[in-house]
C-alpha atoms as a PDB file:
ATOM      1  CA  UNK A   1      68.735  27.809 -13.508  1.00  0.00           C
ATOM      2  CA  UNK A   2      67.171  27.340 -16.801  1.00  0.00           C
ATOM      3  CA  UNK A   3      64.100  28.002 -17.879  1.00  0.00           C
ATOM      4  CA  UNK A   4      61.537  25.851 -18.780  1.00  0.00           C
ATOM      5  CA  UNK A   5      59.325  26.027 -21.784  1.00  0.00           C
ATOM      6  CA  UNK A   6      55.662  25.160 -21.833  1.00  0.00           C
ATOM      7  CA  UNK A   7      53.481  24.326 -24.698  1.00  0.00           C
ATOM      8  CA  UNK A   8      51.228  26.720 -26.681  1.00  0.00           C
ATOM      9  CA  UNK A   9      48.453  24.962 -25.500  1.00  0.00           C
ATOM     10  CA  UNK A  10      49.310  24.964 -21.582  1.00  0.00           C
ATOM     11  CA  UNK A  11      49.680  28.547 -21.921  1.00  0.00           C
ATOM     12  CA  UNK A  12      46.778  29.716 -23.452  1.00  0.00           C
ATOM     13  CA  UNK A  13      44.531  27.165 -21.400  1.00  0.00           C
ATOM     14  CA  UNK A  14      44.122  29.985 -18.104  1.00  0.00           C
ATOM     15  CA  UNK A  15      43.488  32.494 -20.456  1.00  0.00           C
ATOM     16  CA  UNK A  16      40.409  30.761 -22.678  1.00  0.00           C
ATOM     17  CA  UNK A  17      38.983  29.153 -19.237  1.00  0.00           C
ATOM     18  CA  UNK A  18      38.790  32.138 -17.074  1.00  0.00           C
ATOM     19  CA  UNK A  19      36.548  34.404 -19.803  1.00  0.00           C
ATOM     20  CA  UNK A  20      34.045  30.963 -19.533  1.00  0.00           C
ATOM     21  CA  UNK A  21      34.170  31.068 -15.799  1.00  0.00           C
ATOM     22  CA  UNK A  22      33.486  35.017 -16.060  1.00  0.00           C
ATOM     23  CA  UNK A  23      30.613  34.593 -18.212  1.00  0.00           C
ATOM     24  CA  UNK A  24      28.879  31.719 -16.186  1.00  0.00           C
ATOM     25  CA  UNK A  25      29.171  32.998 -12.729  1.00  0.00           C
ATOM     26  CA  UNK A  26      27.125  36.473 -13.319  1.00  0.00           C
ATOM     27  CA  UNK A  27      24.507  33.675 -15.209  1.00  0.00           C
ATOM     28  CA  UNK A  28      23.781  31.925 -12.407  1.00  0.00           C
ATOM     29  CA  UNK A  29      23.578  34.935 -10.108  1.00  0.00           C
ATOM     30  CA  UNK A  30      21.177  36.663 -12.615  1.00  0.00           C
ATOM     31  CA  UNK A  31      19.076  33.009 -12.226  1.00  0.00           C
ATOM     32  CA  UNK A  32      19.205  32.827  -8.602  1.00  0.00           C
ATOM     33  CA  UNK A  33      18.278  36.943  -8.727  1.00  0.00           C
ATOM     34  CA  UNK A  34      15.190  36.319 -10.567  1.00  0.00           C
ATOM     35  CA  UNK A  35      14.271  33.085  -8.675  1.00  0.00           C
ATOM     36  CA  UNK A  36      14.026  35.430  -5.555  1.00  0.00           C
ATOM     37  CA  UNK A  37      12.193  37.929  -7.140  1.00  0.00           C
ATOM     38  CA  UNK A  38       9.492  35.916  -8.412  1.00  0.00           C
ATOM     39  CA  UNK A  39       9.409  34.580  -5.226  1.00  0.00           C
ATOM     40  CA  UNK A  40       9.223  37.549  -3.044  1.00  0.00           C
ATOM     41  CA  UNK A  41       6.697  38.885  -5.701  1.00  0.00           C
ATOM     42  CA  UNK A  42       4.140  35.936  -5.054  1.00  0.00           C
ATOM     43  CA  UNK A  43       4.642  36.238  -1.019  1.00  0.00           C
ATOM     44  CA  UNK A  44       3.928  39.935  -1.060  1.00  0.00           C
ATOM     45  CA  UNK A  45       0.791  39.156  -3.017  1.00  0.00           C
ATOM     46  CA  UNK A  46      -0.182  36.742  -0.837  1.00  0.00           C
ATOM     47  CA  UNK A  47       0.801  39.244   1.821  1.00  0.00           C
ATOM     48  CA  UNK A  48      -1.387  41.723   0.872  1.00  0.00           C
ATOM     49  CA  UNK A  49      -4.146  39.771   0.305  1.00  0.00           C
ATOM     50  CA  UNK A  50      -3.882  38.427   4.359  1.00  0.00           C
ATOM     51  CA  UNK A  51      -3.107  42.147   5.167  1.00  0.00           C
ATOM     52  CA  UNK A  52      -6.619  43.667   2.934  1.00  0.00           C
ATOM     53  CA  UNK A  53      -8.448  40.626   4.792  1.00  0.00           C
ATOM     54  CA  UNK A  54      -7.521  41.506   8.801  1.00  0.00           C
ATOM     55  CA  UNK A  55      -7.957  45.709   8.188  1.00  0.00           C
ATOM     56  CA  UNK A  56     -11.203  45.572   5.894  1.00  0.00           C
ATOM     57  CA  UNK A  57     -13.814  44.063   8.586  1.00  0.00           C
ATOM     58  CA  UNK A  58     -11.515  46.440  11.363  1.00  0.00           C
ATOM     59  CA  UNK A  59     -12.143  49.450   9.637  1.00  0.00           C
ATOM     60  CA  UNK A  60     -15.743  48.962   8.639  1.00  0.00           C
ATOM     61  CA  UNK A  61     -14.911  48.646   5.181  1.00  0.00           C
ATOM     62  CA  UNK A  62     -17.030  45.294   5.279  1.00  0.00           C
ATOM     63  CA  UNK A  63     -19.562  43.690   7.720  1.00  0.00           C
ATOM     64  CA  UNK A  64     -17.202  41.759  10.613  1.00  0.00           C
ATOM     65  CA  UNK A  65     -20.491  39.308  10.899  1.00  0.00           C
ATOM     66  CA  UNK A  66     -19.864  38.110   7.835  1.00  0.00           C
ATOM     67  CA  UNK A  67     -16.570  38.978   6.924  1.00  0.00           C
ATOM     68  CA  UNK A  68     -14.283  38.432  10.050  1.00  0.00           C
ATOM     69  CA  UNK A  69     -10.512  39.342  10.294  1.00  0.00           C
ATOM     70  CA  UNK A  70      -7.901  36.836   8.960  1.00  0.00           C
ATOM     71  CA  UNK A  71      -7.114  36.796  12.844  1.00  0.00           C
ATOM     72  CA  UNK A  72     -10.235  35.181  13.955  1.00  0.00           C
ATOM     73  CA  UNK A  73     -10.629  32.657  11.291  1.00  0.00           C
ATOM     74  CA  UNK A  74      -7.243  31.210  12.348  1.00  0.00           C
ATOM     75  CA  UNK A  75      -8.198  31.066  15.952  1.00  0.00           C
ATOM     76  CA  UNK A  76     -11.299  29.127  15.109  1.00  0.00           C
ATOM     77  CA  UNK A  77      -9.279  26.667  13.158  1.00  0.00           C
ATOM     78  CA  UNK A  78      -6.909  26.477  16.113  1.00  0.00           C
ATOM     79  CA  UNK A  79      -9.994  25.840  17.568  1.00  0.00           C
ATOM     80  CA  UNK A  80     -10.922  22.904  15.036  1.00  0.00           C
ATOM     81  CA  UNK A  81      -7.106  21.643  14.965  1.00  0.00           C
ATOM     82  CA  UNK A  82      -7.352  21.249  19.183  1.00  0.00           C
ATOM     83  CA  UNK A  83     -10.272  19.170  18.916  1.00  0.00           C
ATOM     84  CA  UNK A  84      -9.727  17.124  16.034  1.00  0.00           C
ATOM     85  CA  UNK A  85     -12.559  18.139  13.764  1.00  0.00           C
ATOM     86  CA  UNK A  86     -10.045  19.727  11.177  1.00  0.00           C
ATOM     87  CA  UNK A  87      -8.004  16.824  11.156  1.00  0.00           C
ATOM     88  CA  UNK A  88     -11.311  14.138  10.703  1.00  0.00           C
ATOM     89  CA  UNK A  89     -13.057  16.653   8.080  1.00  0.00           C
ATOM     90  CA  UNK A  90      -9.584  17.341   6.180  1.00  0.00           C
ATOM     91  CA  UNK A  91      -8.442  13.410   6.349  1.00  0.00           C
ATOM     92  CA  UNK A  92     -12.249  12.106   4.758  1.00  0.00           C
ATOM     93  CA  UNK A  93     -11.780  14.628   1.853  1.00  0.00           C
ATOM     94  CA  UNK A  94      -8.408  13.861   1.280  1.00  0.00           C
ATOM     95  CA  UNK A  95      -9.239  10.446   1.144  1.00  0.00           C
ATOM     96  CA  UNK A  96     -12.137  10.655  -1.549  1.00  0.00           C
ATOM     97  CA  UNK A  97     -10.401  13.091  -3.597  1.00  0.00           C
ATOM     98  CA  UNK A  98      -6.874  10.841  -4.104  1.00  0.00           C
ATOM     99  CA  UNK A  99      -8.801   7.614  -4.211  1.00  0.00           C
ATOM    100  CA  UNK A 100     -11.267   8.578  -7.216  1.00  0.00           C
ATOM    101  CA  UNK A 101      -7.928  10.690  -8.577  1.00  0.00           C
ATOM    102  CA  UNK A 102      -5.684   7.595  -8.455  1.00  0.00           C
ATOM    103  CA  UNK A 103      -8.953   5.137 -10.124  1.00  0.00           C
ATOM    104  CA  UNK A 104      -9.059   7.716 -12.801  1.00  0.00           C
ATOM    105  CA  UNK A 105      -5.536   7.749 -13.406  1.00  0.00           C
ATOM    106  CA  UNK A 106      -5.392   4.174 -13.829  1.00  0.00           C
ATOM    107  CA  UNK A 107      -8.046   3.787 -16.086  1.00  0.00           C
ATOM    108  CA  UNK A 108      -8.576   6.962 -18.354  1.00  0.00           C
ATOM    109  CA  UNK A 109      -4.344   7.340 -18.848  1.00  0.00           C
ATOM    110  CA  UNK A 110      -3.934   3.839 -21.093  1.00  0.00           C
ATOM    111  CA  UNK A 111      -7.304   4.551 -22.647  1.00  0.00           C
ATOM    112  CA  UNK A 112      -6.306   7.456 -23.714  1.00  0.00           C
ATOM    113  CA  UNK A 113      -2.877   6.141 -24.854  1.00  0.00           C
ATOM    114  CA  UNK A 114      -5.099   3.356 -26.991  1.00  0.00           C
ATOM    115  CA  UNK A 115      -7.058   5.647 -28.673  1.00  0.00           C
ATOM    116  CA  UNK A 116      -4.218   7.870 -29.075  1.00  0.00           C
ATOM    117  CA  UNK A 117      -2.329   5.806 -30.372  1.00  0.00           C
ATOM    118  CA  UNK A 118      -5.201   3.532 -32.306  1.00  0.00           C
ATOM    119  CA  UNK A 119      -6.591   5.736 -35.285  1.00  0.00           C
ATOM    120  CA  UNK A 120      -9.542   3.273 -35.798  1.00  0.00           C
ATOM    121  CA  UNK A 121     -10.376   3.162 -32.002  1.00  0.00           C
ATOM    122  CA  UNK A 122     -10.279   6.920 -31.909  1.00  0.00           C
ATOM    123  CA  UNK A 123     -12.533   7.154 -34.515  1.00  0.00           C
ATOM    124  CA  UNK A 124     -15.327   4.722 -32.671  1.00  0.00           C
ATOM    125  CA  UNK A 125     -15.150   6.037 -29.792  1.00  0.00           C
ATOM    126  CA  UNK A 126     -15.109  10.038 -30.999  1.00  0.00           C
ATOM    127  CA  UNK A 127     -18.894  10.844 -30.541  1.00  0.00           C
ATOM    128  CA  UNK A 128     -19.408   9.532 -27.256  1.00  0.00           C
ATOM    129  CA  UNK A 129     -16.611  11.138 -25.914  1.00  0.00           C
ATOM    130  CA  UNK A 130     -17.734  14.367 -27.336  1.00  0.00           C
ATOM    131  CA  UNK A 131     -21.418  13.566 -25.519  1.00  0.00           C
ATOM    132  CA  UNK A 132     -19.860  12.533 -22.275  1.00  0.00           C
ATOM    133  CA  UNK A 133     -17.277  15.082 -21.795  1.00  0.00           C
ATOM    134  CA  UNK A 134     -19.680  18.284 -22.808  1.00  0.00           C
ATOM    135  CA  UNK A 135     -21.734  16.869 -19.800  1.00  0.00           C
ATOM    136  CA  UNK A 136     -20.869  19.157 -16.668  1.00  0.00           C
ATOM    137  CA  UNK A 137     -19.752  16.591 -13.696  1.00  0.00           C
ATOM    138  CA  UNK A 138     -21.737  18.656 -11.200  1.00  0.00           C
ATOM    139  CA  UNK A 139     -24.744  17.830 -13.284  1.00  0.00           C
ATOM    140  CA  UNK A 140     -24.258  14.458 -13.210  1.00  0.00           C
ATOM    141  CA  UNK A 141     -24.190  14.755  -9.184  1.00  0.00           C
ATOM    142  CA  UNK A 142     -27.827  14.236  -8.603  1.00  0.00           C
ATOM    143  CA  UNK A 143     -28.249  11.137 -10.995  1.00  0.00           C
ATOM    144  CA  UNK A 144     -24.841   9.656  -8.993  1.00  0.00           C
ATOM    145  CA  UNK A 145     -26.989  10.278  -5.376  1.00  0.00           C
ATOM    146  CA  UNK A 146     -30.078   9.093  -7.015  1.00  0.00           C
ATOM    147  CA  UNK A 147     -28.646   5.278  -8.145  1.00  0.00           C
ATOM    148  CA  UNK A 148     -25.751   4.865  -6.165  1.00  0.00           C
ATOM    149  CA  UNK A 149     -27.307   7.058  -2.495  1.00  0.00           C
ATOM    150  CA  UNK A 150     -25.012   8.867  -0.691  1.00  0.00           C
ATOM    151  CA  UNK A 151     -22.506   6.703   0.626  1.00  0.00           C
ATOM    152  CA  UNK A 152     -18.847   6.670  -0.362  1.00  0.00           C
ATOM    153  CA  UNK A 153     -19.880   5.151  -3.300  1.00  0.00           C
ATOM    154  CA  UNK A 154     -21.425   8.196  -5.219  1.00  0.00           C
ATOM    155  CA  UNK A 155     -18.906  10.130  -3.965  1.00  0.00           C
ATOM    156  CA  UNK A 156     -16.386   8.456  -4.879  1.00  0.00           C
ATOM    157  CA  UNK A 157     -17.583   7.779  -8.153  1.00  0.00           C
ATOM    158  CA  UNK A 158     -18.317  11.694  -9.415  1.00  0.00           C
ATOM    159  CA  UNK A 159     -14.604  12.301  -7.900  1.00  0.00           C
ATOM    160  CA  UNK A 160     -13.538   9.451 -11.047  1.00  0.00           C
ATOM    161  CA  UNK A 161     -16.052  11.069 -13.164  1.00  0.00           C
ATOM    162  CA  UNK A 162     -14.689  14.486 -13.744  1.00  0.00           C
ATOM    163  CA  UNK A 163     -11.141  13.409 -13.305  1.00  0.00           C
ATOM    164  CA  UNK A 164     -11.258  10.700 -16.399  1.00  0.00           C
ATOM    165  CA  UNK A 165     -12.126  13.802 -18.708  1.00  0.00           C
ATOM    166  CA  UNK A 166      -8.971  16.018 -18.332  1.00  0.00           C
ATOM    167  CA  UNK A 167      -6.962  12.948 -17.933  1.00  0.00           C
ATOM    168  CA  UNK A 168      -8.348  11.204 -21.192  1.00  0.00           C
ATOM    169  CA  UNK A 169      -8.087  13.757 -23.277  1.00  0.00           C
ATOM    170  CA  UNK A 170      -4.811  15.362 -22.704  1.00  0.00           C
ATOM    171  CA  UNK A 171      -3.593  11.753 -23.141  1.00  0.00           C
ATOM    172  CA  UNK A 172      -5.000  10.954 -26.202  1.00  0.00           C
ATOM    173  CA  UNK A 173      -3.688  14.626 -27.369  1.00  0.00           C
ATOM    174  CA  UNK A 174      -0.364  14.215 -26.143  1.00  0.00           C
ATOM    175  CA  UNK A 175      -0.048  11.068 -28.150  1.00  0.00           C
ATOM    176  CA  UNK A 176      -1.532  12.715 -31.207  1.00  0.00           C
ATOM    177  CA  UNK A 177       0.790  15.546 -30.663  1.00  0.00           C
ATOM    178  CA  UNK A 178       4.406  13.853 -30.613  1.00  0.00           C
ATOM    179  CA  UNK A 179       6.813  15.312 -33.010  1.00  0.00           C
ATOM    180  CA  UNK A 180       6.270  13.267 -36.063  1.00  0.00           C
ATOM    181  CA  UNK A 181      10.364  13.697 -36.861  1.00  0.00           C
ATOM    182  CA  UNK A 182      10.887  11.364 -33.966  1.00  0.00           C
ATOM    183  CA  UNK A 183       8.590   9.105 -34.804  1.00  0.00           C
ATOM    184  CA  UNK A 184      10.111   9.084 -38.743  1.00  0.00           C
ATOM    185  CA  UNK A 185      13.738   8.596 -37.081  1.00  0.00           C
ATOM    186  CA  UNK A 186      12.851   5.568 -35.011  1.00  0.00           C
ATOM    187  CA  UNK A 187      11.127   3.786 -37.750  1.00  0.00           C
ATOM    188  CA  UNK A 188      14.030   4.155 -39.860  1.00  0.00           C
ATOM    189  CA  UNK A 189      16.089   3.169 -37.596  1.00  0.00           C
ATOM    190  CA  UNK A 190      14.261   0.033 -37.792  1.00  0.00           C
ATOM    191  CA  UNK A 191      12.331   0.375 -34.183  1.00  0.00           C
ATOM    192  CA  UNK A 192       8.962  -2.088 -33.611  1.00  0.00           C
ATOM    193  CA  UNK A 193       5.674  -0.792 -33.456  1.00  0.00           C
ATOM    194  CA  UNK A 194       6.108  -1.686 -29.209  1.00  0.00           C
ATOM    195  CA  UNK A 195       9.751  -0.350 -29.226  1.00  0.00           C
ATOM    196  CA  UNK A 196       8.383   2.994 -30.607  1.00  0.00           C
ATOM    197  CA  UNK A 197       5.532   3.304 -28.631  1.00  0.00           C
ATOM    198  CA  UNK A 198       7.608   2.515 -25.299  1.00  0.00           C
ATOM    199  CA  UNK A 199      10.819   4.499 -26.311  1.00  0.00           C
ATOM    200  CA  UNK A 200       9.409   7.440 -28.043  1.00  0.00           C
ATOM    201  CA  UNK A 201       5.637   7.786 -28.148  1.00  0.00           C
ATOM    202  CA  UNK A 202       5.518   7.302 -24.151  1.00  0.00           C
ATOM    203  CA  UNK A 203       8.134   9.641 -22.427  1.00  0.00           C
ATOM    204  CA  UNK A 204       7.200  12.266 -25.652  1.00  0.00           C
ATOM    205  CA  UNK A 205       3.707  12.557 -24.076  1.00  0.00           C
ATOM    206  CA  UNK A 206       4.498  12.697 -20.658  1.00  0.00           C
ATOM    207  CA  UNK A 207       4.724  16.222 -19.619  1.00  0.00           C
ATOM    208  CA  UNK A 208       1.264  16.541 -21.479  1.00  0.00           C
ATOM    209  CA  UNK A 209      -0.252  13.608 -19.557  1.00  0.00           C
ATOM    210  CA  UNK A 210       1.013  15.583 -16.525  1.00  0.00           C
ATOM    211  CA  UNK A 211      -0.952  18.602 -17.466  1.00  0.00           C
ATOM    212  CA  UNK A 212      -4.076  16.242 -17.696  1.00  0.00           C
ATOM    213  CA  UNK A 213      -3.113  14.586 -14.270  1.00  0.00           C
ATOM    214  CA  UNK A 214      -3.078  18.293 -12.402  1.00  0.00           C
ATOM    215  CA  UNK A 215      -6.189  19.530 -14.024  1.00  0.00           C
ATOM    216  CA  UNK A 216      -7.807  16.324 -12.831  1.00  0.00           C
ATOM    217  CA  UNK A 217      -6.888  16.864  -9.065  1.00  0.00           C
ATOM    218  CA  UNK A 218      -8.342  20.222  -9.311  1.00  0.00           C
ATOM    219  CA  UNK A 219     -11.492  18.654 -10.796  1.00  0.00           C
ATOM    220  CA  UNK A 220     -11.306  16.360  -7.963  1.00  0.00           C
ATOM    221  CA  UNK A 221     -11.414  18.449  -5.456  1.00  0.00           C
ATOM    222  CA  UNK A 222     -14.397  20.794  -7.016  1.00  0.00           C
ATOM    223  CA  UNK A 223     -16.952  18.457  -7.222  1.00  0.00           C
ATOM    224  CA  UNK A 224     -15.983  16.348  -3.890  1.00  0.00           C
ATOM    225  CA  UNK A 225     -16.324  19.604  -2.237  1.00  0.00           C
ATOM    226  CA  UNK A 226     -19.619  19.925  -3.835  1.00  0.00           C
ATOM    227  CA  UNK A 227     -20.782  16.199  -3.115  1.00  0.00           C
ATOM    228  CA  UNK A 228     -19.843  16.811   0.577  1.00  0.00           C
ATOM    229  CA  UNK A 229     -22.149  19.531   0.962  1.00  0.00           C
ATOM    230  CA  UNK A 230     -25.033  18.232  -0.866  1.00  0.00           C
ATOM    231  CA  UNK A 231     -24.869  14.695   0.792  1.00  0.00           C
ATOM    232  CA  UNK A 232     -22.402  14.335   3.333  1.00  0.00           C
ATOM    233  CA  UNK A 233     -22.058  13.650   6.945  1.00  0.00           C
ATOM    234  CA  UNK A 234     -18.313  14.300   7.117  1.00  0.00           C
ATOM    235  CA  UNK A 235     -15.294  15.934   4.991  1.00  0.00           C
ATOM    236  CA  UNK A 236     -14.650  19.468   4.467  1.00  0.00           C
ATOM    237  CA  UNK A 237     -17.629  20.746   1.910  1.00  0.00           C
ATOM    238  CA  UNK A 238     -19.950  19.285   4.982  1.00  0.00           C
ATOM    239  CA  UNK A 239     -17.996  21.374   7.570  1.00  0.00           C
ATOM    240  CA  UNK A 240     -18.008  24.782   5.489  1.00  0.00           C
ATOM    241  CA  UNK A 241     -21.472  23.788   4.616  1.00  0.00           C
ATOM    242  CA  UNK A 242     -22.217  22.830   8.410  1.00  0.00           C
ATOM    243  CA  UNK A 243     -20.626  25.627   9.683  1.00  0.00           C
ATOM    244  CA  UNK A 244     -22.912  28.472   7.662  1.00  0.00           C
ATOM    245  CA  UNK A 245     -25.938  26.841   8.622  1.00  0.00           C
ATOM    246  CA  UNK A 246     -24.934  27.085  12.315  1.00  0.00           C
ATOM    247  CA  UNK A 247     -23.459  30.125  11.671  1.00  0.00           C
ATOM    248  CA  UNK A 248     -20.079  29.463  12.985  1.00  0.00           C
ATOM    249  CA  UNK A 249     -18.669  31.799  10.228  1.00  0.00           C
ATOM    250  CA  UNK A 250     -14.893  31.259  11.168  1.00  0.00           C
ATOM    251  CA  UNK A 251     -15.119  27.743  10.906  1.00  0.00           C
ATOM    252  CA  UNK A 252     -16.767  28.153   7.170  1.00  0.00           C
ATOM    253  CA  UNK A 253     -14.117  30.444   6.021  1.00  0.00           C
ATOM    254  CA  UNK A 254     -11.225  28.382   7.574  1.00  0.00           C
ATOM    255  CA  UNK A 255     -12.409  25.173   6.022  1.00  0.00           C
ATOM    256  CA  UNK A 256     -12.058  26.904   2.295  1.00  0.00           C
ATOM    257  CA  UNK A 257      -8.716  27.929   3.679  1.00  0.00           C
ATOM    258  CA  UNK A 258      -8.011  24.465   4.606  1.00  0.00           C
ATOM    259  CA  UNK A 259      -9.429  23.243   0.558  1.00  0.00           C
ATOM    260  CA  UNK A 260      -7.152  26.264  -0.824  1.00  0.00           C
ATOM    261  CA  UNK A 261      -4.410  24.982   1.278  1.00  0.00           C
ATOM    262  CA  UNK A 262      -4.812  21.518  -0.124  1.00  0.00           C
ATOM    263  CA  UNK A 263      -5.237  22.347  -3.655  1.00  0.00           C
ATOM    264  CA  UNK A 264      -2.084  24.541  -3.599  1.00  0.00           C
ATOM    265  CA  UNK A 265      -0.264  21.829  -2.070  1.00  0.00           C
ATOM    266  CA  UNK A 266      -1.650  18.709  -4.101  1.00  0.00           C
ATOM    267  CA  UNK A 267      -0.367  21.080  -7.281  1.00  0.00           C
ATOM    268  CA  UNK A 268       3.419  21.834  -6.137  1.00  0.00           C
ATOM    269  CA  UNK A 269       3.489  17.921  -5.372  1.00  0.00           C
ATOM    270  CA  UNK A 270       2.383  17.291  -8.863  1.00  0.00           C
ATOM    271  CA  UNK A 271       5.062  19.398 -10.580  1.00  0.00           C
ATOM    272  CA  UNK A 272       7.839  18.446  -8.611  1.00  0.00           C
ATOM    273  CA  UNK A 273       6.417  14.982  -9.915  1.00  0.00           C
ATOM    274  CA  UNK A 274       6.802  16.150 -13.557  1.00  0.00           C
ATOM    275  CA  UNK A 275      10.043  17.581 -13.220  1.00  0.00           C
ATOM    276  CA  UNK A 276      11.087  14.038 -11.574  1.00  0.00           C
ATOM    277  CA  UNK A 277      10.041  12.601 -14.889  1.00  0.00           C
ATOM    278  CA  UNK A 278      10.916  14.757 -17.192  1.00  0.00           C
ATOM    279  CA  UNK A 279      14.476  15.957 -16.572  1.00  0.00           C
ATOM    280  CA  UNK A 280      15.110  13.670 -19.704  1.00  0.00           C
ATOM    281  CA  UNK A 281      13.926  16.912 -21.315  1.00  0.00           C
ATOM    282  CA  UNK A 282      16.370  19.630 -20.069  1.00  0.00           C
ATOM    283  CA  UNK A 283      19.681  17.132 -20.360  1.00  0.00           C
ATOM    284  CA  UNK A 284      18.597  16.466 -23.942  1.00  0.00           C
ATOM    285  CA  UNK A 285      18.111  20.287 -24.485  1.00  0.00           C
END
């Protein structure tokens, strides 16, 4: 039988493909390695902190009256969960928060691209941004009970009032902020004034924006909270608030549990959010 000759090219192909194959695999074990390790390093912190909690009001190293073990606090928001308290308080807050969060959103984000984007309108509207956004939210809180009472209305309303900042201004700064090679290459590749603002300007900002977006439902959250237990008849700052006047101290420390909880949460669903609209980013990279 005779024997059968293969091209250079066929022959050489195993040998260049398996050195690529060698190099990649120990890359994405090293990734996944480190993804577990950051991972495990955050849990044990958060670990430790629920282990320093229980043992410090056991072993006297605090006051269990006004400390109480990690243990406790969960039972008494068993407690709340069983009768539907935590659900009613967490529901009201959640409520307030995303509705003055999503009224910001829709009004400060295309400001902020107009004056962005609009030297002229930046320029007019400069100083009373600076005076507005120098002026603390939770400041504001008393003037917002005073005209509008405490209904859902003022509450509401100081929710919208300390998100537009954060959201306004990391708008107009993401817009300011675009790389001005991109902007140079559209235009001479003969791009309109809308096609570069929609095709370049726009998804350039967006992981910016984003950063504005997440600040603002921290914000949000902050001064509800503090709304709640100021004037308030329901939501979690009244139950926390509530719950130290009556002394129920396991109720007041579950109920910032629950706000931590939601905060955290609110956060991851923000970046995974981002990510969503921004993977443009890491195939053009």
């Amino acid at each position: 039988m005779s024997d059968i000759a293969l091209p250079a090219h066929a022959a050489q192909q195993p040998a260049t493909a398996l050195p690529h194959a060698a190099q990649a695999l120990p890359t994405v074990w090293l990734r996944l390695a480190r993804r577990v390790a950051n991972g495990a390093w955050r849990s044990g912190l958060v670990l430790a902190l629920a282990v320093l909690w229980e043992l410090a009001p056991r072993l006297g190293l605090t006051d269990p009256t006004f400390l109480p073990p990690l243990t406790e606090v969960l039972a008494a928001g068993w407690v709340l969960a069983q009768n539907g308290q935590l659900w009613e308080h967490t529901s009201i807050s959640l409520a307030r928060s995303l509705g003055g969060l999503s009224i910001a959103v829709v009004a400060a984000i295309p400001l902020g691209l107009a004056i962005g984007w609009y030297q002229r309108l930046g320029q007019a509207l400069n100083p009373l941004i600076e005076l507005l956004r120098n002026t603390a939210p939770l400041a504001l809180l008393p003037v917002f009970l005073l005209l509008l009472g405490i209904g859902e209305v003022s509450k509401l309303s100081i929710v919208v009032y300390a998100c537009a900042w954060p959201l306004l201004l990391n708008t107009i700064a993401a817009v300011r902020q675009v790389d001005p090679l991109l902007v140079k290459s559209a235009r001479t590749m003969g791009a309109t004034p809308r096609q570069l603002f929609v095709k370049v300007i726009l998804p350039a900002s967006v992981p910016t924006i984003f950063v504005g977006i997440r600040l603002a439902a921290a914000s949000a959250m902050l001064v509800l909270i503090a709304a709640e237990m100021v004037g308030a008849k329901a939501g979690l700052g009244y139950l926390i608030i509530y719950a130290q006047y009556s002394f129920l101290i396991g109720d007041m420390y579950f109920g910032i549990i629950a706000i931590t909880a939601i905060g955290v949460s609110l956060n991851f669903a923000l970046q995974k959010l981002e990510r969503h609209f921004t993977a443009w980013q890491g195939v053009a990279r």
